[in-house]
N, C-alpha and C. Protein backbone atom coordinates (compact mmCIF):
# COMPACT_ATOMS: atom_id res chain seq x y z
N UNK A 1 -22.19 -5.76 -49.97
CA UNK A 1 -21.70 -6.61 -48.89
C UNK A 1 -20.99 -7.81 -49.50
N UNK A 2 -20.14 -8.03 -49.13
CA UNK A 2 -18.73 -9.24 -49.45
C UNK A 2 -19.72 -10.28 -49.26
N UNK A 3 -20.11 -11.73 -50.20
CA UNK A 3 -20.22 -12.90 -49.76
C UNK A 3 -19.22 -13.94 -49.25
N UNK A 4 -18.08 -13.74 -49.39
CA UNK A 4 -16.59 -14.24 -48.62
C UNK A 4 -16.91 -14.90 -47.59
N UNK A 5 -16.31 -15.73 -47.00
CA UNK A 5 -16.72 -16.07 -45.79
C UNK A 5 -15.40 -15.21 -44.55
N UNK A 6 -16.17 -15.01 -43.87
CA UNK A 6 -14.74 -14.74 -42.99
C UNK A 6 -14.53 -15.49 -41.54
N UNK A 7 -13.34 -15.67 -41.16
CA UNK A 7 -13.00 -16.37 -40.52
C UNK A 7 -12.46 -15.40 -38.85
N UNK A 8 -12.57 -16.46 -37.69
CA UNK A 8 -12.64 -16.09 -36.73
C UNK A 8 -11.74 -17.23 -36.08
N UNK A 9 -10.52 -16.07 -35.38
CA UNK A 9 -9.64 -16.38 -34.61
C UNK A 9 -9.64 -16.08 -32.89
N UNK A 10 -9.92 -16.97 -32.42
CA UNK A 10 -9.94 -16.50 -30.66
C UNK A 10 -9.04 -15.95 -30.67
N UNK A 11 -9.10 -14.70 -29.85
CA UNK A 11 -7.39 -14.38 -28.79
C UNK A 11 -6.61 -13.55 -30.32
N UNK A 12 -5.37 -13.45 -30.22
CA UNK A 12 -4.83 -13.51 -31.34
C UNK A 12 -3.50 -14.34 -31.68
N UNK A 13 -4.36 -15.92 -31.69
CA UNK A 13 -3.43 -16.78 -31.74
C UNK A 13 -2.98 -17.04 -33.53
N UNK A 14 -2.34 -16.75 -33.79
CA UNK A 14 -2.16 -16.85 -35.49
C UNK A 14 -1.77 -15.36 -36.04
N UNK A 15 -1.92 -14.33 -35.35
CA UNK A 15 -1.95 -13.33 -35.71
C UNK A 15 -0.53 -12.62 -35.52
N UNK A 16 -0.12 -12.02 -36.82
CA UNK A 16 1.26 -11.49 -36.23
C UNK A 16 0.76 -9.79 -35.71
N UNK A 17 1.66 -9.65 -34.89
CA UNK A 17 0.82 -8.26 -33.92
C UNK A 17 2.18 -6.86 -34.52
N UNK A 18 3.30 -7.55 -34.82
CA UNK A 18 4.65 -7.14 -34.82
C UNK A 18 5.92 -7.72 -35.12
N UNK A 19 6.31 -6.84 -36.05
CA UNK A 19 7.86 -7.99 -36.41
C UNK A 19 9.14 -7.25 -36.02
N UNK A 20 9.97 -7.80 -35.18
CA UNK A 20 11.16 -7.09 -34.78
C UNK A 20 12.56 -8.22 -35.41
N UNK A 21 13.47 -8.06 -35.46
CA UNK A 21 15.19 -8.44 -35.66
C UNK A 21 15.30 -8.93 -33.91
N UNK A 22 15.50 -7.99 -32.93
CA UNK A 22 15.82 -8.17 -31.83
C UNK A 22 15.10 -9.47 -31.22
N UNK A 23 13.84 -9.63 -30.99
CA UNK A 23 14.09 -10.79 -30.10
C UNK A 23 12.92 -11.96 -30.93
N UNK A 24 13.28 -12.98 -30.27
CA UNK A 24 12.66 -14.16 -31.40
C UNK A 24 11.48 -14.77 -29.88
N UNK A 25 10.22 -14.97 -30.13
CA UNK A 25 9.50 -15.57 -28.96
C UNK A 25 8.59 -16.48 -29.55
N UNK A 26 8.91 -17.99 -28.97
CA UNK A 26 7.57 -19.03 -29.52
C UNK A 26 7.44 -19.85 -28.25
N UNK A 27 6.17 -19.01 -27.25
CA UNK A 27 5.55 -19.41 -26.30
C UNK A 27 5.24 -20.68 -25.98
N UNK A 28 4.84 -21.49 -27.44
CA UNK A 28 4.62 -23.23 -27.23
C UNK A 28 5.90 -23.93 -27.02
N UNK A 29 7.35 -23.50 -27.44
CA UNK A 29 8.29 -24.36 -27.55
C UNK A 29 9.01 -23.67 -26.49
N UNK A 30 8.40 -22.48 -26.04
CA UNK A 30 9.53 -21.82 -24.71
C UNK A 30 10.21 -21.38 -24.88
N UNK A 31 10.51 -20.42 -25.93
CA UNK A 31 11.82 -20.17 -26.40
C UNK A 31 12.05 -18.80 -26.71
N UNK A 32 12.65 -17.86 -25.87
CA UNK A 32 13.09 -16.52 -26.07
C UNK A 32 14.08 -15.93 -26.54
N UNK A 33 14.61 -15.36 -27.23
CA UNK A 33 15.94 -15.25 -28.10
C UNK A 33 15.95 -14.03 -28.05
N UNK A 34 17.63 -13.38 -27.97
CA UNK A 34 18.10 -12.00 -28.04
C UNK A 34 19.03 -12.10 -29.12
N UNK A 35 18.39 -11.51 -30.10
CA UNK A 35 19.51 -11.23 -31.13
C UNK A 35 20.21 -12.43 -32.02
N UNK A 36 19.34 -13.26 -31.89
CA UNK A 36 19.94 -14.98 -31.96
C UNK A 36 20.33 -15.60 -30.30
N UNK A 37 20.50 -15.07 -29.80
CA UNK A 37 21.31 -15.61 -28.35
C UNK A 37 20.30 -16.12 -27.52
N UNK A 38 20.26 -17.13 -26.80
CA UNK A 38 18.85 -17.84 -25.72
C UNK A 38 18.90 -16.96 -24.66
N UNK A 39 17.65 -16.74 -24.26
CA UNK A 39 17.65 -15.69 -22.84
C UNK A 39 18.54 -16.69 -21.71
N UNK A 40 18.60 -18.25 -21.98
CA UNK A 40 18.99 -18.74 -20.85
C UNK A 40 20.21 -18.47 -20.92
N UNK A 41 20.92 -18.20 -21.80
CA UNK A 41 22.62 -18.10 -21.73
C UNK A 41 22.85 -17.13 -21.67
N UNK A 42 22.47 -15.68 -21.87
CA UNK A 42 22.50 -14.55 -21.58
C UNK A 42 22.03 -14.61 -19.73
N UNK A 43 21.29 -15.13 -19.26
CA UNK A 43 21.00 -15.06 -17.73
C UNK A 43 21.94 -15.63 -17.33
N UNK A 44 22.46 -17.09 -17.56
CA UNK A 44 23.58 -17.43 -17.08
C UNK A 44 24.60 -16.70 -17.12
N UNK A 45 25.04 -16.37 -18.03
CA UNK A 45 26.60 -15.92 -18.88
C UNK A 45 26.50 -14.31 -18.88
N UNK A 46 25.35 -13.51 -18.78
CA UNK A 46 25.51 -12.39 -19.31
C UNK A 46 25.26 -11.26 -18.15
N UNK A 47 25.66 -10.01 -18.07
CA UNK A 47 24.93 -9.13 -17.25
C UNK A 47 23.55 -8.39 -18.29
N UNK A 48 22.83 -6.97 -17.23
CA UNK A 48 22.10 -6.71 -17.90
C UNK A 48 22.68 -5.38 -18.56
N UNK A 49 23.56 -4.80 -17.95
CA UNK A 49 24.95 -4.08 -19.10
C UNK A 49 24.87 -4.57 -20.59
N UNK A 50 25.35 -6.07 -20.40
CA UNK A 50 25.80 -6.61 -21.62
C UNK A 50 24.80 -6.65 -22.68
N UNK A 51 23.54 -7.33 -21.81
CA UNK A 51 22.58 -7.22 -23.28
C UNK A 51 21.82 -6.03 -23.47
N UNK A 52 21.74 -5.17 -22.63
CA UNK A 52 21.99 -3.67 -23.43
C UNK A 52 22.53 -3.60 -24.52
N UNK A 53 24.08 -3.78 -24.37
CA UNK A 53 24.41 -3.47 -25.32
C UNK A 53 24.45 -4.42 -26.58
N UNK A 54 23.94 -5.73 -26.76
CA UNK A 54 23.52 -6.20 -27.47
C UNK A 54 22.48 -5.59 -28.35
N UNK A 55 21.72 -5.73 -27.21
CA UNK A 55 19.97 -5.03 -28.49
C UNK A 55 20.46 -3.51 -28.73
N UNK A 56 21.00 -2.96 -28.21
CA UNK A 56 21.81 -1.47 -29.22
C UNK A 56 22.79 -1.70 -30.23
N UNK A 57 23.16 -2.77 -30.44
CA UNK A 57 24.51 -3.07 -31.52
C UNK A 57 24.49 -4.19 -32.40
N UNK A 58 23.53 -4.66 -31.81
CA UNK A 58 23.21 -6.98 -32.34
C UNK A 58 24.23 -7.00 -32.26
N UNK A 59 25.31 -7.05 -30.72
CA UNK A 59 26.29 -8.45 -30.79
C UNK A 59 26.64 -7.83 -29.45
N UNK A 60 27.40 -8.90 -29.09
CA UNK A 60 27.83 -9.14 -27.62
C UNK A 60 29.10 -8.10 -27.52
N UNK A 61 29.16 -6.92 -26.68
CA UNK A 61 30.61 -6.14 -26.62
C UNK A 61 31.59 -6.68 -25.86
N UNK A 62 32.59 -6.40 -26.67
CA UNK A 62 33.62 -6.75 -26.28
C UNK A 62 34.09 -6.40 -24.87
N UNK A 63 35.22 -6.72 -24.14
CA UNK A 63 35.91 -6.63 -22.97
C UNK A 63 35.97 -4.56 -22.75
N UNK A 64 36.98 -4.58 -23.32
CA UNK A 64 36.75 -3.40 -23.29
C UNK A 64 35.25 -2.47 -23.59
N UNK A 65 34.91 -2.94 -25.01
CA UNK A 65 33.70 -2.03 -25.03
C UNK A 65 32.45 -2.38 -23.68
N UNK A 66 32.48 -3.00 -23.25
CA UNK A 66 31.67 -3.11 -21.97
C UNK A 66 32.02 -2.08 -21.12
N UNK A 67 33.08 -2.19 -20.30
CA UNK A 67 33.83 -1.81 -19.74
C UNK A 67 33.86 0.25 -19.94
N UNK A 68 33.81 0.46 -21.13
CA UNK A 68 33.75 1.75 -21.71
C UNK A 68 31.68 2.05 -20.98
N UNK A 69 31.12 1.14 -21.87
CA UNK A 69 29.56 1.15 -21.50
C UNK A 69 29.22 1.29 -20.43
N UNK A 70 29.73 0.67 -19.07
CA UNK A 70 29.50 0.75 -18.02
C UNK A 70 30.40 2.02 -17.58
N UNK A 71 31.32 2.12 -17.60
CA UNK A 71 31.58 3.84 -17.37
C UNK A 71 30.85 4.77 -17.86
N UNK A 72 29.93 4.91 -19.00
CA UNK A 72 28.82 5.71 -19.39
C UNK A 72 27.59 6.08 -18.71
N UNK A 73 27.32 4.35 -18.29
CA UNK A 73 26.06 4.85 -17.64
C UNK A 73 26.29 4.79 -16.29
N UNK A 74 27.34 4.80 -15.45
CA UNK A 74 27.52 4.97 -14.27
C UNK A 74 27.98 6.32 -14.33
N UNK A 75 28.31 7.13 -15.10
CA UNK A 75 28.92 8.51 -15.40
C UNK A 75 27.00 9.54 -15.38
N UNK A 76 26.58 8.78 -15.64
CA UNK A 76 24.61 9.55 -16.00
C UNK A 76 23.97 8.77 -15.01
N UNK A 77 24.27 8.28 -13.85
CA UNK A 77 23.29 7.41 -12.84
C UNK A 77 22.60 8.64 -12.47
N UNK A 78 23.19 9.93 -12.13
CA UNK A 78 22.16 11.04 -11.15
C UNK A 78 21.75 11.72 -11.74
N UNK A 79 20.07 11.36 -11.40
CA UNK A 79 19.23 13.18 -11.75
C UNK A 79 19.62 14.04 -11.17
N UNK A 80 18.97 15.25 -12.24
CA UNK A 80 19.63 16.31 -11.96
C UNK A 80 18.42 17.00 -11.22
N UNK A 81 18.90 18.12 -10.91
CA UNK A 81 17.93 18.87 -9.38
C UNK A 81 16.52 19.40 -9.91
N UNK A 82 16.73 19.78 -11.03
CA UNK A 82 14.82 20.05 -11.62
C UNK A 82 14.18 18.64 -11.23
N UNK A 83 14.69 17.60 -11.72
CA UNK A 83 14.20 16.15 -11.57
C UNK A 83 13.90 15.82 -10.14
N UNK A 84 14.11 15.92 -8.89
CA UNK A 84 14.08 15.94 -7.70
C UNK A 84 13.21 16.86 -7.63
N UNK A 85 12.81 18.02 -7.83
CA UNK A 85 11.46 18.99 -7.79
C UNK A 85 10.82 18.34 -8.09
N UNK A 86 10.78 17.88 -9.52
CA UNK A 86 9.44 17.40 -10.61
C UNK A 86 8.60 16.30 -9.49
N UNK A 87 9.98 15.44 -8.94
CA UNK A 87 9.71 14.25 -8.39
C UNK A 87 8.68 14.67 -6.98
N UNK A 88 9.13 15.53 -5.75
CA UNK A 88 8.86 16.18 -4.48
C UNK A 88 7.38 16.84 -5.45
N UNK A 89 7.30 17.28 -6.79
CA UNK A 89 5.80 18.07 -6.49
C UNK A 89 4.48 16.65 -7.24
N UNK A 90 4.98 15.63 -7.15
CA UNK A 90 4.33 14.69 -7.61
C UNK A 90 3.36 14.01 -5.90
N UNK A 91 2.12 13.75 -6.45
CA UNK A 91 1.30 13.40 -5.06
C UNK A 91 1.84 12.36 -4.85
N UNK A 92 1.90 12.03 -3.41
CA UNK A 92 2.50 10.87 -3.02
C UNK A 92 1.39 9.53 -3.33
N UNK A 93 0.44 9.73 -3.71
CA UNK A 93 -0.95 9.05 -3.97
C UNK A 93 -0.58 8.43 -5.52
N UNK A 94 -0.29 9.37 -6.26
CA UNK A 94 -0.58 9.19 -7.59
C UNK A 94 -0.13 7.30 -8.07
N UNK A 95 0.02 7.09 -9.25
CA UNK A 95 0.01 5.81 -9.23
C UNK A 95 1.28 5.81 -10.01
N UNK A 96 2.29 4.59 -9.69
CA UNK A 96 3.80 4.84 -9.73
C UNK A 96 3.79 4.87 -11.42
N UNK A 97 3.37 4.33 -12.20
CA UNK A 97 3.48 4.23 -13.59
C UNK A 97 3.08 5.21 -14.29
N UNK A 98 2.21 6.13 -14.21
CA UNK A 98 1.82 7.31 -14.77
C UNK A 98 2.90 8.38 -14.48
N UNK A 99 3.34 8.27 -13.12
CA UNK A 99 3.82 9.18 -12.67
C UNK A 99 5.84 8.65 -13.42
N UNK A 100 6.14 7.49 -13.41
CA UNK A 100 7.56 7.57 -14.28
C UNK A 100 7.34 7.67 -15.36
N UNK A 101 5.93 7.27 -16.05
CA UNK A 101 6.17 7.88 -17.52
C UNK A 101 6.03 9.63 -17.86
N UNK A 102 5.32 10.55 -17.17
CA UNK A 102 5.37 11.59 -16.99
C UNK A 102 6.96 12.12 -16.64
N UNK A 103 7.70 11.44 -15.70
CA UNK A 103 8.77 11.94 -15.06
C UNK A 103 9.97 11.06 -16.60
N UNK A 104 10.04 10.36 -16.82
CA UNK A 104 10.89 9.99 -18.03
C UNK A 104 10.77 11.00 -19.67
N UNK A 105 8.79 11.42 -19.72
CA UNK A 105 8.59 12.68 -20.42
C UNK A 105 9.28 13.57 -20.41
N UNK A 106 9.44 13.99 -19.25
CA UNK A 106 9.96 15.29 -18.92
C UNK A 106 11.57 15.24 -18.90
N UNK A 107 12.12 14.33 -19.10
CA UNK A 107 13.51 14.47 -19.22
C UNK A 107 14.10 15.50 -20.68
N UNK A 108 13.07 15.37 -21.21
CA UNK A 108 13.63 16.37 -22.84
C UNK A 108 13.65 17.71 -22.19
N UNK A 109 12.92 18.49 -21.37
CA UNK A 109 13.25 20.05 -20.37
C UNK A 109 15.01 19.55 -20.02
N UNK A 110 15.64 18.44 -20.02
CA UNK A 110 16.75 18.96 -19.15
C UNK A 110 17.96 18.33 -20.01
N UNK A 111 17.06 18.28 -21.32
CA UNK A 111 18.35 18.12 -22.74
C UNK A 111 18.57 19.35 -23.05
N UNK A 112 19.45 19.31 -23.99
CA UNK A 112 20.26 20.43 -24.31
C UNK A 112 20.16 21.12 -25.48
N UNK A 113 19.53 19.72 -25.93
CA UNK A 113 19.38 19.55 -27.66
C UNK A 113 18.50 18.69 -27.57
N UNK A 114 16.76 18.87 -27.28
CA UNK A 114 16.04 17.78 -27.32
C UNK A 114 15.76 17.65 -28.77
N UNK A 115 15.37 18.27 -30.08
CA UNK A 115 14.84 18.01 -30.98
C UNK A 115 15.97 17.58 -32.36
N UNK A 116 17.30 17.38 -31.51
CA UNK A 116 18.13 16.24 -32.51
C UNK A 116 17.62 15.30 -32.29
N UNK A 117 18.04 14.80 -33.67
CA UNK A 117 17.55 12.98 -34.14
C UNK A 117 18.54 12.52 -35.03
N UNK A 118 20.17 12.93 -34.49
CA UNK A 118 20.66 12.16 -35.45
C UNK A 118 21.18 10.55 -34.47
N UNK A 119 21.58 9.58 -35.24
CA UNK A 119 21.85 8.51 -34.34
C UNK A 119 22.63 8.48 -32.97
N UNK A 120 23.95 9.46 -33.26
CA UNK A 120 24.67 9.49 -31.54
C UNK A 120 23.67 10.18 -30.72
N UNK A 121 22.53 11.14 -31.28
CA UNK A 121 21.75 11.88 -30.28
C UNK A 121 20.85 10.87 -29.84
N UNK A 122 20.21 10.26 -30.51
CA UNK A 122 19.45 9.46 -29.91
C UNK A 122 19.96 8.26 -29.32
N UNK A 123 21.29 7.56 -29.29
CA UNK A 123 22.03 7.08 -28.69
C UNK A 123 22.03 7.58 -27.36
N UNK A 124 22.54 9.00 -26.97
CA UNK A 124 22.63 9.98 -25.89
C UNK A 124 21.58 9.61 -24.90
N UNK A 125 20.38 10.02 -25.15
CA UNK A 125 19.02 10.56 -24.88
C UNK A 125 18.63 8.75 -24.38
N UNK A 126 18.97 7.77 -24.84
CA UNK A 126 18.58 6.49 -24.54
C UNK A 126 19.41 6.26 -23.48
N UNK A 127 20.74 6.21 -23.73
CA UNK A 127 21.32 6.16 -22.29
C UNK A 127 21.32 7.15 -21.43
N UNK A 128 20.89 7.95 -21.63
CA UNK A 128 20.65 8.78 -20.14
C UNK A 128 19.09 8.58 -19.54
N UNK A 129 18.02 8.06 -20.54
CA UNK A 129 17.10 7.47 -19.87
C UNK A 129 17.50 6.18 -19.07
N UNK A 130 17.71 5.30 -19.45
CA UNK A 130 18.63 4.17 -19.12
C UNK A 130 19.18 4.70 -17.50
N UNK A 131 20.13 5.28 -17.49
CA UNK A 131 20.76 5.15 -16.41
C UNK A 131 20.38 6.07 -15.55
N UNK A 132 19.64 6.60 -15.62
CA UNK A 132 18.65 7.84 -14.90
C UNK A 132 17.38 7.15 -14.36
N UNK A 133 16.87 6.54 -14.93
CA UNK A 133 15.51 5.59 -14.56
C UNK A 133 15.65 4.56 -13.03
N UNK A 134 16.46 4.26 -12.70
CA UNK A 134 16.37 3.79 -10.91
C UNK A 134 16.18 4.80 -10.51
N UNK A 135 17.48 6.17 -10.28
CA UNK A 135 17.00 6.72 -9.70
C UNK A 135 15.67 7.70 -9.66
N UNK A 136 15.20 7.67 -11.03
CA UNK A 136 14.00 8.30 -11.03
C UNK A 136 12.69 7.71 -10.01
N UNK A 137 12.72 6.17 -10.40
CA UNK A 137 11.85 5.48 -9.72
C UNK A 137 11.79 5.20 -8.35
N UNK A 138 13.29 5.07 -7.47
CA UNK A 138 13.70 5.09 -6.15
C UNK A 138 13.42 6.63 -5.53
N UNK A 139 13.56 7.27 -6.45
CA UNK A 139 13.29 8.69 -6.03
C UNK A 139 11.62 8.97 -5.76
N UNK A 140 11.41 8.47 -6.33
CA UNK A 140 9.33 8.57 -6.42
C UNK A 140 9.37 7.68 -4.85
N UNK A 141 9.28 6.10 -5.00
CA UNK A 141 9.30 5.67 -4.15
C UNK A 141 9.65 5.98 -2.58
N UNK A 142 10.85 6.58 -2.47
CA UNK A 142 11.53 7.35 -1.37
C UNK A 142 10.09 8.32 -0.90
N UNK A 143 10.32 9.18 -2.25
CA UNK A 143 9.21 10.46 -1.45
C UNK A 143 7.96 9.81 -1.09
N UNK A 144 6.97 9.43 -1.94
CA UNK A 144 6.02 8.34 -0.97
C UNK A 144 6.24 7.83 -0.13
N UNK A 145 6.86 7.52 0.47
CA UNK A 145 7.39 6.80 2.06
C UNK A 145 7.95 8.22 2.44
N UNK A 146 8.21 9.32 2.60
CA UNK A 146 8.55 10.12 3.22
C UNK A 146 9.93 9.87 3.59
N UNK A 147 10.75 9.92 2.58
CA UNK A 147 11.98 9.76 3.03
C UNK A 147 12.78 10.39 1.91
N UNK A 148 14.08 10.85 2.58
CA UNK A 148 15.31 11.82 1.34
C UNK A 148 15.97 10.66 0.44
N UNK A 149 15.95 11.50 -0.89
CA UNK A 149 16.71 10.93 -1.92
C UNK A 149 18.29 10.13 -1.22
N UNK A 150 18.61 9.04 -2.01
CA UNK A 150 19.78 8.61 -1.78
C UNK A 150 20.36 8.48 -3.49
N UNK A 151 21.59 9.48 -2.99
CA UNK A 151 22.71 9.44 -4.34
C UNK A 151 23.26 8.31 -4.77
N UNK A 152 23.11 8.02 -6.36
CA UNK A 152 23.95 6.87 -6.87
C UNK A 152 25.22 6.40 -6.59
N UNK A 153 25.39 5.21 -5.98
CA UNK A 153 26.97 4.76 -5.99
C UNK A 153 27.32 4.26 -7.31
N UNK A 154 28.38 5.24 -7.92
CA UNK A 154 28.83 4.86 -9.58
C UNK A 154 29.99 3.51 -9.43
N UNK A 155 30.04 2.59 -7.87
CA UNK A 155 30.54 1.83 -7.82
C UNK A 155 30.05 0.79 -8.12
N UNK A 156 28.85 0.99 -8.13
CA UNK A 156 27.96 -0.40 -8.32
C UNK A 156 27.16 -0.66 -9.80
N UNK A 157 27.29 -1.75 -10.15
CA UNK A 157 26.59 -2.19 -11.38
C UNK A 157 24.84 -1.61 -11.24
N UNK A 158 24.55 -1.79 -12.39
CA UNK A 158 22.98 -0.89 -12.90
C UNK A 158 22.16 -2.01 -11.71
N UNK A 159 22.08 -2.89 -11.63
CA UNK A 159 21.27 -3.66 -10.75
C UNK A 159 21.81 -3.33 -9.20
N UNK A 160 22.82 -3.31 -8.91
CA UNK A 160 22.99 -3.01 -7.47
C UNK A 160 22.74 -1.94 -7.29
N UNK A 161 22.96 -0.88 -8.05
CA UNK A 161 22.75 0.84 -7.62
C UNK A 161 21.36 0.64 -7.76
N UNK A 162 20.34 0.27 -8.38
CA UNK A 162 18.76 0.24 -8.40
C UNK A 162 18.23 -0.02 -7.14
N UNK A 163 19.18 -1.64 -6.43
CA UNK A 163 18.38 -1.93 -5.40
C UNK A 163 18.93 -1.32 -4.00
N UNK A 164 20.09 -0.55 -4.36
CA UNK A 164 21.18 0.69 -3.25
C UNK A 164 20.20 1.70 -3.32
N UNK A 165 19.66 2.65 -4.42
CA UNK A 165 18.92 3.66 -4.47
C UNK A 165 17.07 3.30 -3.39
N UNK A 166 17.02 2.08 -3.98
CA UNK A 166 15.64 2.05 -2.96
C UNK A 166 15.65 2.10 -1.57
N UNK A 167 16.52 1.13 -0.92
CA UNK A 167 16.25 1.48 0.39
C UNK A 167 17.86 1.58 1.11
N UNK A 168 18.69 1.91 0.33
CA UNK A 168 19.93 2.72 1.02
C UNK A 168 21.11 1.84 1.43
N UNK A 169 20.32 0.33 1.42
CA UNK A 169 21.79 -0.54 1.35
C UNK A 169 22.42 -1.10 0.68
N UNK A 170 23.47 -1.62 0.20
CA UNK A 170 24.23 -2.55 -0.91
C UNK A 170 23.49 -3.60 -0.70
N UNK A 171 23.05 -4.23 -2.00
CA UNK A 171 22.17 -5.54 -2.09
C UNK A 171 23.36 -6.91 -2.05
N UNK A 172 23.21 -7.79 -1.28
CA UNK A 172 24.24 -9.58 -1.46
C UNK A 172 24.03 -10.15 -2.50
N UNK A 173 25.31 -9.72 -3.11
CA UNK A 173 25.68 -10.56 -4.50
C UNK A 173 24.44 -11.37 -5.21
N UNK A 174 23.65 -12.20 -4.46
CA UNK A 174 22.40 -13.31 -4.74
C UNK A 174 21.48 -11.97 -4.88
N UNK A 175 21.02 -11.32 -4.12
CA UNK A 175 20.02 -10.06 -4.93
C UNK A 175 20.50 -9.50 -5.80
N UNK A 176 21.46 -8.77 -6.10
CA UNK A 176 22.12 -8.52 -7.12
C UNK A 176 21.55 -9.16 -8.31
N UNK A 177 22.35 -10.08 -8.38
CA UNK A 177 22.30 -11.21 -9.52
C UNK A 177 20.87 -11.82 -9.41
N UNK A 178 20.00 -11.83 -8.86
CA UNK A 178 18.49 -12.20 -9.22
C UNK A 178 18.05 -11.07 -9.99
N UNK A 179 17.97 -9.68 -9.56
CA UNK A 179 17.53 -8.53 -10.38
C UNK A 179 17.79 -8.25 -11.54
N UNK A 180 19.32 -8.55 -11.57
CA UNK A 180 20.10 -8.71 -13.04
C UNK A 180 19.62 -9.40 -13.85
N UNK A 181 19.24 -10.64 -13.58
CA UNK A 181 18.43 -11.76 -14.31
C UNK A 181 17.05 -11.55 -15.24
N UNK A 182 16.49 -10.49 -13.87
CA UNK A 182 15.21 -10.62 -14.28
C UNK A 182 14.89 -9.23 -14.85
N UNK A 183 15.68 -8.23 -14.92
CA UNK A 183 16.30 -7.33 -16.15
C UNK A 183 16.02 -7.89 -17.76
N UNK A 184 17.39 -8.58 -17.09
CA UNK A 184 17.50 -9.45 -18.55
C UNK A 184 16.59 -9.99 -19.49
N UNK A 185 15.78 -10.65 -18.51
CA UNK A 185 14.29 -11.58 -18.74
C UNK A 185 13.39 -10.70 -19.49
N UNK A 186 13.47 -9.34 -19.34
CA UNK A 186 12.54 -8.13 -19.33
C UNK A 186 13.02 -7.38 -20.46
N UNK A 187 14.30 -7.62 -20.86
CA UNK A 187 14.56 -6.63 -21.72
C UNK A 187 13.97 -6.03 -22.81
N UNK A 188 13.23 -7.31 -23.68
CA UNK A 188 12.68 -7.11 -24.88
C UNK A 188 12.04 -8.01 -25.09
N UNK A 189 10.60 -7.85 -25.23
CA UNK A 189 10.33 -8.76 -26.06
C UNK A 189 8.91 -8.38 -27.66
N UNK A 190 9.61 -7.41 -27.96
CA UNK A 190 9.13 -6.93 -29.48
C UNK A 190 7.93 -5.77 -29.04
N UNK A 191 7.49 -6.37 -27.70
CA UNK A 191 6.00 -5.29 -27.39
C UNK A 191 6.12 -5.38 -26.22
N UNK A 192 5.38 -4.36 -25.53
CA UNK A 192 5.60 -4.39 -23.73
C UNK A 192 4.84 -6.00 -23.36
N UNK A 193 5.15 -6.21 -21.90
CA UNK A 193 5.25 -6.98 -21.41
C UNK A 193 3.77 -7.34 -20.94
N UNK A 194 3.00 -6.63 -21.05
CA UNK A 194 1.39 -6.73 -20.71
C UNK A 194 0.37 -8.12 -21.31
């Protein structure tokens, strides 16, 4: 048996849990960082498009490359029809988080090539989770309330089609842009949010 003394930390304040590049967090001084960038200027200044594509690239895309990005994942907003089964044979009971991580599981049945791993594949496979995930979740939601799927409008930004897919109307600019925000807020922060 060690005579050492050992020492005791409440909580795990002192303790590093995880080290990431992407986001910088020091809870006493308030301070959240993407990539170097302040979450506050990214909420102000940024969509949640944009810092996507930040934490996929470390840096802010350009005019065009945005522009390209958001044609991508508005091009993959709709599940496909196995996914709408998977979704309809799920209990309307079950509990929403088990049931999208099961239903986000199951997206490798409707790859093509699930067991590539080279970088554009897993590039692929991220954005089509990505832009598939409202409607996965609006789709759950819908069927628990007893109501039919509503198809993605590829007119609308990732935050408006999320809150279009739930209950069927275009959200006012101010919802919009609150959701977007709090996207943003959410994006990363080295470990889930728990």
């Amino acid at each position: 048996m060690s005579t050492a003394e050992k020492t005791f930390s409440k909580g795990l304040e002192g303790v590093i849990a995880a080290q990431t590049e992407m986001s910088f967090i020091n809870g006493t001084e308030g301070i959240l960082e993407y990539v170097g960038i302040a979450i506050g200027d990214l909420a102000k200044n940024s969509s949640f498009e944009e810092t996507v594509f930040l934490l996929w690239n470390k840096r802010l895309p350009t005019q065009s490359e945005l522009e390209a990005f958001n044609n991508e994942l508005r091009a993959n907003y709709s599940m496909c029809d196995a996914m709408k089964q998977r979704i309809k044979a799920c209990p309307v009971d079950a509990e929403p988080m088990h049931v999208l991580r099961t239903l986000v599981s199951s997206m490798a049945m409707d790859d093509a090539s699930p067991n590539e791993n080279s970088v554009e594949a897993a590039r692929h496979k991220a954005l089509q989770i990505l832009a598939t995930t409202p409607a996965v979740v609006a789709g759950f939601d819908r069927h628990r309330r007893g109501l039919d799927f509503i198809e993605p409008d590829t007119s609308l930004s990732f935050a408006a089609n999320f809150l279009y897919l739930l209950n069927g109307e275009k959200p006012t600019p101010a919802m919009e842009r609150a959701f977007d925000i709090c996207m943003i807020t959410h994006a990363d922060h080295g470990l889930n949010n728990s």
